[in-house]
C-alpha atoms as a PDB file:
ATOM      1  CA  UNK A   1      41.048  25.649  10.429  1.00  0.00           C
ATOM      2  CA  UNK A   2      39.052  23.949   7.400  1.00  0.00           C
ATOM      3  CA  UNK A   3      37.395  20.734   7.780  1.00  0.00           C
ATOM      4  CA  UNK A   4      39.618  18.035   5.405  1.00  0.00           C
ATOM      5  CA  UNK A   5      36.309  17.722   2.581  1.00  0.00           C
ATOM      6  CA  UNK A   6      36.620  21.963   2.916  1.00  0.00           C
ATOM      7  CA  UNK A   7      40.429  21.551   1.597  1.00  0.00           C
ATOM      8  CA  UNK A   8      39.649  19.428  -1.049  1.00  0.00           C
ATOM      9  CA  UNK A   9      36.932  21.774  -2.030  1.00  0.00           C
ATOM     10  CA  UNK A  10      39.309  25.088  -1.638  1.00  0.00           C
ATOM     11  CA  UNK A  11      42.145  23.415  -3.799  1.00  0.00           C
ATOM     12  CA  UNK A  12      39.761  22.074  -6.576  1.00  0.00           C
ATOM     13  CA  UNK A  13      38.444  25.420  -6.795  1.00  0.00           C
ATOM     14  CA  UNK A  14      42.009  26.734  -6.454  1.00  0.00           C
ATOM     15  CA  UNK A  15      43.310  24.777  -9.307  1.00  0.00           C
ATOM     16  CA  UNK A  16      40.320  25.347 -11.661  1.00  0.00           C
ATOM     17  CA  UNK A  17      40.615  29.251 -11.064  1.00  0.00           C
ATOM     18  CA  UNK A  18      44.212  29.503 -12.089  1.00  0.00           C
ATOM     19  CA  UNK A  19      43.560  28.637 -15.869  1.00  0.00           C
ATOM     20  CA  UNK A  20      45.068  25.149 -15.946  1.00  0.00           C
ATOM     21  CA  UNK A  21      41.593  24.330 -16.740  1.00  0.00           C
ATOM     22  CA  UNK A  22      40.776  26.849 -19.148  1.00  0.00           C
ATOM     23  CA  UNK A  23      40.703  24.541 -22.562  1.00  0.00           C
ATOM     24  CA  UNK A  24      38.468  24.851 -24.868  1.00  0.00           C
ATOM     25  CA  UNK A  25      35.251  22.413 -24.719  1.00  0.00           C
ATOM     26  CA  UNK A  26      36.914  20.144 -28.030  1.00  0.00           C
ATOM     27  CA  UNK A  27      40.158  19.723 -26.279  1.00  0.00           C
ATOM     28  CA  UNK A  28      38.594  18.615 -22.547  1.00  0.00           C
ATOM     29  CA  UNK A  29      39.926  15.682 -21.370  1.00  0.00           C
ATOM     30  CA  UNK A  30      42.915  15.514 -23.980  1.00  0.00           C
ATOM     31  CA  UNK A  31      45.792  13.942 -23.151  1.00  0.00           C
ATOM     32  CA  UNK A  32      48.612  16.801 -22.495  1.00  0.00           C
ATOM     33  CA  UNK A  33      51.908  14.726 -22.155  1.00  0.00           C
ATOM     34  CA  UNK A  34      50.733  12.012 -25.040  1.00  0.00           C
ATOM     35  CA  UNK A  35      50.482  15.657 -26.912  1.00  0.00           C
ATOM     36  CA  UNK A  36      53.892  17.182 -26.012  1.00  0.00           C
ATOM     37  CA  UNK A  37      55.229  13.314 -26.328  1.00  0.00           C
ATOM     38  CA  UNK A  38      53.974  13.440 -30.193  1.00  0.00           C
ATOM     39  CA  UNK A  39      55.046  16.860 -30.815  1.00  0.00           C
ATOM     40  CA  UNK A  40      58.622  15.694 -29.603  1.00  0.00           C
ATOM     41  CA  UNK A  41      58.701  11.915 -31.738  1.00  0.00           C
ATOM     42  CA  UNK A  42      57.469  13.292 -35.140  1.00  0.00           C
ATOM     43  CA  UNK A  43      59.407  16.386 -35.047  1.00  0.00           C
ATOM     44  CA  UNK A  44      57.090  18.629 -35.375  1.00  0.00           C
ATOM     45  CA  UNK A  45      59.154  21.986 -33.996  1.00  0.00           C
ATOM     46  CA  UNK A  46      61.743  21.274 -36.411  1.00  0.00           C
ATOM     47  CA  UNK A  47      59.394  20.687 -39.836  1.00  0.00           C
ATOM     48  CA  UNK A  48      57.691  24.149 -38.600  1.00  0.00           C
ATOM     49  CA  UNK A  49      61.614  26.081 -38.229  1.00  0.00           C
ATOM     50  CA  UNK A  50      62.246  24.838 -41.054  1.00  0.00           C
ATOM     51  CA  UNK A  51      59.204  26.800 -43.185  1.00  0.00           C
ATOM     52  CA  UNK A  52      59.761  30.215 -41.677  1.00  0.00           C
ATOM     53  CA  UNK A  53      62.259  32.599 -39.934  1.00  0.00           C
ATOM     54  CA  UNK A  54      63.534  31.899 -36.453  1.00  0.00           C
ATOM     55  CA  UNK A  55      62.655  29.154 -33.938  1.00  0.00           C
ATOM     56  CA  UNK A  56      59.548  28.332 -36.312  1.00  0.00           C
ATOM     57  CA  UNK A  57      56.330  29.542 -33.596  1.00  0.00           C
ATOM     58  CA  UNK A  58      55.576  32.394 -36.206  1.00  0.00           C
ATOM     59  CA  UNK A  59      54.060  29.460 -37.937  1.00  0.00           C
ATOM     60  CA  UNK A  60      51.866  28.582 -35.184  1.00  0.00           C
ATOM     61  CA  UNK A  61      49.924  32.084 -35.711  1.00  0.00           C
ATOM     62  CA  UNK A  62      49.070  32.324 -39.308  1.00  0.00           C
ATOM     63  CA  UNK A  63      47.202  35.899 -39.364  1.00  0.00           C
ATOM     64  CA  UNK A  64      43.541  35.146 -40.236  1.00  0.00           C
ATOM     65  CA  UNK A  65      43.967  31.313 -40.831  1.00  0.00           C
ATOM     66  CA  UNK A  66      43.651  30.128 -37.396  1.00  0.00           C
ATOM     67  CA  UNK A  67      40.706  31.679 -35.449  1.00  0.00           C
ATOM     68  CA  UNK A  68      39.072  28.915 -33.464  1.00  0.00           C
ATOM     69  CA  UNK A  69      39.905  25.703 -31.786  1.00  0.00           C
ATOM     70  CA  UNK A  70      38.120  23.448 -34.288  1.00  0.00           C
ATOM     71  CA  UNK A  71      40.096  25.496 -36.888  1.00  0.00           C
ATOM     72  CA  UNK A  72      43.322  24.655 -35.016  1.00  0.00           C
ATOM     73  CA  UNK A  73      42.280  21.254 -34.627  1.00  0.00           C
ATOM     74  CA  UNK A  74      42.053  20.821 -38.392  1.00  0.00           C
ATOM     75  CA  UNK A  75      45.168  22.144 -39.254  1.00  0.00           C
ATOM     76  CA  UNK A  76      46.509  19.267 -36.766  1.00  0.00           C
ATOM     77  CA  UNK A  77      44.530  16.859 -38.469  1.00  0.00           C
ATOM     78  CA  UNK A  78      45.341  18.428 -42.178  1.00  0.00           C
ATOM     79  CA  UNK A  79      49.750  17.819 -40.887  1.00  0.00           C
ATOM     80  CA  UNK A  80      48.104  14.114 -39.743  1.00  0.00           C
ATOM     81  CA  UNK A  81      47.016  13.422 -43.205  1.00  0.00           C
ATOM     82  CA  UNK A  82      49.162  15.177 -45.295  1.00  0.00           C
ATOM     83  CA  UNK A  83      52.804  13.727 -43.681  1.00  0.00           C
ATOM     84  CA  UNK A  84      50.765  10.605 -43.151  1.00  0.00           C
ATOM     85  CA  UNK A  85      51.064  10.151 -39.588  1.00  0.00           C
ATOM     86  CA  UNK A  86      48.985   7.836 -38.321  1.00  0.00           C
ATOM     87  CA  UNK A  87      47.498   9.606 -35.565  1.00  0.00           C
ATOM     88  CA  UNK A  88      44.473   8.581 -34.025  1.00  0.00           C
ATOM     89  CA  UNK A  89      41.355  11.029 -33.127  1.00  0.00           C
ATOM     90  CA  UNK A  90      42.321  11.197 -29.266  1.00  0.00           C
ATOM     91  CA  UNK A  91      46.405  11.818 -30.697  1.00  0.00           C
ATOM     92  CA  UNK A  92      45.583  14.724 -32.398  1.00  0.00           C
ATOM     93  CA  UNK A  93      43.464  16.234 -29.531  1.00  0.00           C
ATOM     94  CA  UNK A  94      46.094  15.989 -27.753  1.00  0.00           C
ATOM     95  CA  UNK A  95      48.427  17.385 -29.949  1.00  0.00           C
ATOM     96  CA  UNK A  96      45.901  20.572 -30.788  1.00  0.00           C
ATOM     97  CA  UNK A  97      45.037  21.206 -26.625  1.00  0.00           C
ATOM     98  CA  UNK A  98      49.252  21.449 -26.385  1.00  0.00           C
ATOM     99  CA  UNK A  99      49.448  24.168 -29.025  1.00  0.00           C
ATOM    100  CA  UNK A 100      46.854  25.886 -27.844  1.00  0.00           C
ATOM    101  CA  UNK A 101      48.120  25.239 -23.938  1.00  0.00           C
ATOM    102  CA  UNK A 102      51.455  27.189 -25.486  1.00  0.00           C
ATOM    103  CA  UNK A 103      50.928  29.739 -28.339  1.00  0.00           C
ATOM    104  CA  UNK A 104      46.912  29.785 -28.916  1.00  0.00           C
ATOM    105  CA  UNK A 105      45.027  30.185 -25.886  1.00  0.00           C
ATOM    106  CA  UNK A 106      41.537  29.658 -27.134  1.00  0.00           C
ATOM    107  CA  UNK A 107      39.221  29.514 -24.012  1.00  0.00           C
END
């Protein structure tokens, strides 16, 4: 049987190896729930459906417009400005690590 600091080591390592850790560097330490929380109050899902066909995630892949995580991150911050949203900095980390948690996956 492990030693009780050799569990703690075996699930960090665990955890880290099973890409819940695998954000990119800009979106480390962002806020995931404050994200999903934003994404849910300002309605974003909804003002997306609305632009294109279906349940509106075609719009979250834009071929060619969206190729990094800083470039994600600006269109965040480009929505932010635009529909005046008041976001701050950490907000719209937050709000960029979520989509790319669920349709980017930039490592």
């Amino acid at each position: 049987m492990l030693a009780p600091t050799r569990w703690v080591f075996y699930f960090m390592f665990a955890g880290a190896s099973t890409g819940l850790q695998a954000q990119p560097a800009i979106f480390h330490g962002a806020d995931l729930r404050l994200g999903q929380k934003l994404i849910d109050e300002n309605k974003c899902v909804e003002c997306h459906a609305s632009k294109v066909p279906g349940d509106g995630s075609a719009i979250y892949k834009p071929k060619g417009r969206i190729n990094t995580a800083g470039m994600l991150r600006g269109m965040v911050e480009q929505c932010n400005t635009e529909l005046n949203m008041g976001m701050f900095p950490e907000e719209v980390d937050a709000v960029s690590a979520v989509l790319n948690k669920d349709y980017y996956k930039f490592k």
